[in-house]
Every structure is written in structure tokens, then in C-alpha cells.
Protein backbone atom coordinates (compact mmCIF):
# COMPACT_ATOMS: atom_id res chain seq x y z
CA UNK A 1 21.19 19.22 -0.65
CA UNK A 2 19.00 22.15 -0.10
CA UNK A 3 17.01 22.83 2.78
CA UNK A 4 13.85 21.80 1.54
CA UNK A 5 14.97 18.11 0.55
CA UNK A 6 16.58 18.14 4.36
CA UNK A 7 13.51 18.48 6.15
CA UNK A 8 10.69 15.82 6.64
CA UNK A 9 7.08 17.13 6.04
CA UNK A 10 4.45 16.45 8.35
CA UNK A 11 0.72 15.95 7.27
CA UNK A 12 -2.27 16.91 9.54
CA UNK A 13 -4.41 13.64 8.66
CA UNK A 14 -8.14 13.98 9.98
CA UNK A 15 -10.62 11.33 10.69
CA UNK A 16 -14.11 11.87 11.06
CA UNK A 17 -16.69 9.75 13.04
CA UNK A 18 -18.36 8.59 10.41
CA UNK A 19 -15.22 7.36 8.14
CA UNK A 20 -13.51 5.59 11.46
CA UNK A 21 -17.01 3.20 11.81
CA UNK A 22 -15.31 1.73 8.49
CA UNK A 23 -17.18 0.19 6.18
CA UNK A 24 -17.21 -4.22 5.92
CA UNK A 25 -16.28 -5.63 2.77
CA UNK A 26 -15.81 -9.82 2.20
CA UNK A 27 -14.61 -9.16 -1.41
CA UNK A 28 -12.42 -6.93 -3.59
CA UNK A 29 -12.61 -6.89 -7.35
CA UNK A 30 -9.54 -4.55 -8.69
CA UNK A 31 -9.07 -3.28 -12.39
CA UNK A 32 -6.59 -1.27 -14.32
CA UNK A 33 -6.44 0.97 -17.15
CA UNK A 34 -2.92 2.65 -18.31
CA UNK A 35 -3.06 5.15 -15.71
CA UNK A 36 -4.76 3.92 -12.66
CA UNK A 37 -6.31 0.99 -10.50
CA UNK A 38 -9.24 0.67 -9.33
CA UNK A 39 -10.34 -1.21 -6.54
CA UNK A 40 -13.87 -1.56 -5.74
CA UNK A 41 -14.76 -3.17 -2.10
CA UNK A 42 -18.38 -5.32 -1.76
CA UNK A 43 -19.97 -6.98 0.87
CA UNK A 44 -21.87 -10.23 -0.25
CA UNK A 45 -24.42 -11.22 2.18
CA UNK A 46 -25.52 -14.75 2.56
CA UNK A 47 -28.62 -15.39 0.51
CA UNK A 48 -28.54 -12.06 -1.29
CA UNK A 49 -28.71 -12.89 -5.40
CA UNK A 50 -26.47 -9.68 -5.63
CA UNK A 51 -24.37 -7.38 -3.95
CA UNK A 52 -23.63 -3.59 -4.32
CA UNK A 53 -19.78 -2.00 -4.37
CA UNK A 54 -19.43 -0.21 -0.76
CA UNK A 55 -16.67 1.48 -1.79
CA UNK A 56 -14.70 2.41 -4.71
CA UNK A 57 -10.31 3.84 -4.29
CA UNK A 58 -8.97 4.68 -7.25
CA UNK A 59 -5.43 4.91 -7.28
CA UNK A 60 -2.05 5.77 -9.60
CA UNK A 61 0.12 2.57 -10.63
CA UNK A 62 2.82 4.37 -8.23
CA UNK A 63 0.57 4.75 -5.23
CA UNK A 64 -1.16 1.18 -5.99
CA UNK A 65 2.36 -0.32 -5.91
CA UNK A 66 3.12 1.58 -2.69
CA UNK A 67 0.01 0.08 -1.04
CA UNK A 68 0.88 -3.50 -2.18
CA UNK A 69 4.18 -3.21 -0.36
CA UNK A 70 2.55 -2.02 2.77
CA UNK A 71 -0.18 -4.29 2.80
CA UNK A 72 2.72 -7.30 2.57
CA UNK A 73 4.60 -6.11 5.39
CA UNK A 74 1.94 -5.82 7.25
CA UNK A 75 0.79 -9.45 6.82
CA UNK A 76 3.91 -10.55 7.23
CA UNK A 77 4.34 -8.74 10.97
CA UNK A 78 0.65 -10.17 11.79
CA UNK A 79 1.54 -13.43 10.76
CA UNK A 80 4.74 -13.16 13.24
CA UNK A 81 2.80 -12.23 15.82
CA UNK A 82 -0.18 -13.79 15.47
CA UNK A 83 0.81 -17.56 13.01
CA UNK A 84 -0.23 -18.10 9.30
CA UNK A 85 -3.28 -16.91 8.11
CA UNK A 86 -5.11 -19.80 5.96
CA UNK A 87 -7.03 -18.08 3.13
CA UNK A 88 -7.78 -20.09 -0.21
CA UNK A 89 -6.88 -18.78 -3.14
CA UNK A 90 -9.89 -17.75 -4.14
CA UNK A 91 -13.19 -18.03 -2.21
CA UNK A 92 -16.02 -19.77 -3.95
CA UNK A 93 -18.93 -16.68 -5.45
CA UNK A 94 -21.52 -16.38 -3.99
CA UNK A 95 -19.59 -16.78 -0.32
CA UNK A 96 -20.67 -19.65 1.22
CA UNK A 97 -21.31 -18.59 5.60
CA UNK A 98 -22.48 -22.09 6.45
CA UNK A 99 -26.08 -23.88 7.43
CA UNK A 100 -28.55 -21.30 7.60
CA UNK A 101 -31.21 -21.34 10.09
CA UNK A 102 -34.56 -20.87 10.70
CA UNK A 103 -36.40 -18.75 13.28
């Protein structure tokens, strides 16, 4: 083994202010071609007849797979910590946020 493959590389990983606010998202339509995924990231307001894409991460089949792994054992340390999370298997379009009211 040489000394390159011995050693673990560090990345400097910066966050500005404006990235950390995040951005809200409600739904999450992904695609795929051959050679990447795309997932695009809306947020469907109640009453709106349409909704724009927020955000758009395009990723390789490798790095897609990578993220599906993390994003199970994540949920799967929440749920020990925190009990089941209920979701449907897939919401009702448009989103439906309850009565509305009136001012």
C-alpha cells in the first residue's frame, strides 16, 4: 500500500450565510438519464395553481446511490431516537394544508 492510499484526505467544506438559511421544499420530483439523476426540489403553496423548482442537484448514478444510503441511515437513527415517522406513500398533488381561513 503506498503512502497515498494510507492517508485519509481532509476537505475544507465552506458554508455561506446565504446557503445555511436553506431553502423549503414539500416535494421532490427525481429523473434519470444513463449518466445522471436529477432531482429537482419545489415548494407547493396552498392555493397556488402552480409551483416553481427551488432547486435543482444533479448527480452521478454512483454519488446518487451514495446519497440514498445516507439518507436511509439517517432515517433509520431518527426513527430510533425519535419513533416512526408516518408519511403516505405518496401525498395527494396539489398538497392539501387543511381549512383555509379568512381574514
Amino acid at each position: 500500500m503506498s503512502d497515498q492510499a494510507g492517508k485519509e484526505q481532509k476537505i475544507n467544506i465552506e458554508l455561506d450565510e446565504k446557503t445555511a438559511e436553506g431553502t423549503y421544499s414539500n416535494l421532490a420530483i427525481i429523473n434519470h438519464s444513463i449518466s445522471e439523476f436529477i432531482v429537482d426540489f419545489i415548494a407547493m403553496m396552498p392555493g397556488a395553481p402552480k409551483a416553481k423548482v427551488k432547486s435543482r442537484i444533479i448527480l452521478t448514478p454512483e454519488h446518487a446511490k451514495r446519497l440514498h444510503k445516507a439518507l436511509g441511515e439517517n432515517i433509520q437513527r431518527f426513527e430510533q431516537a425519535n419513533g416512526q415517522i408516518n408519511a403516505q406513500e405518496q401525498p395527494p398533488i396539489p398538497l392539501n394544508f387543511g381549512p383555509t381561513g379568512e381574514a
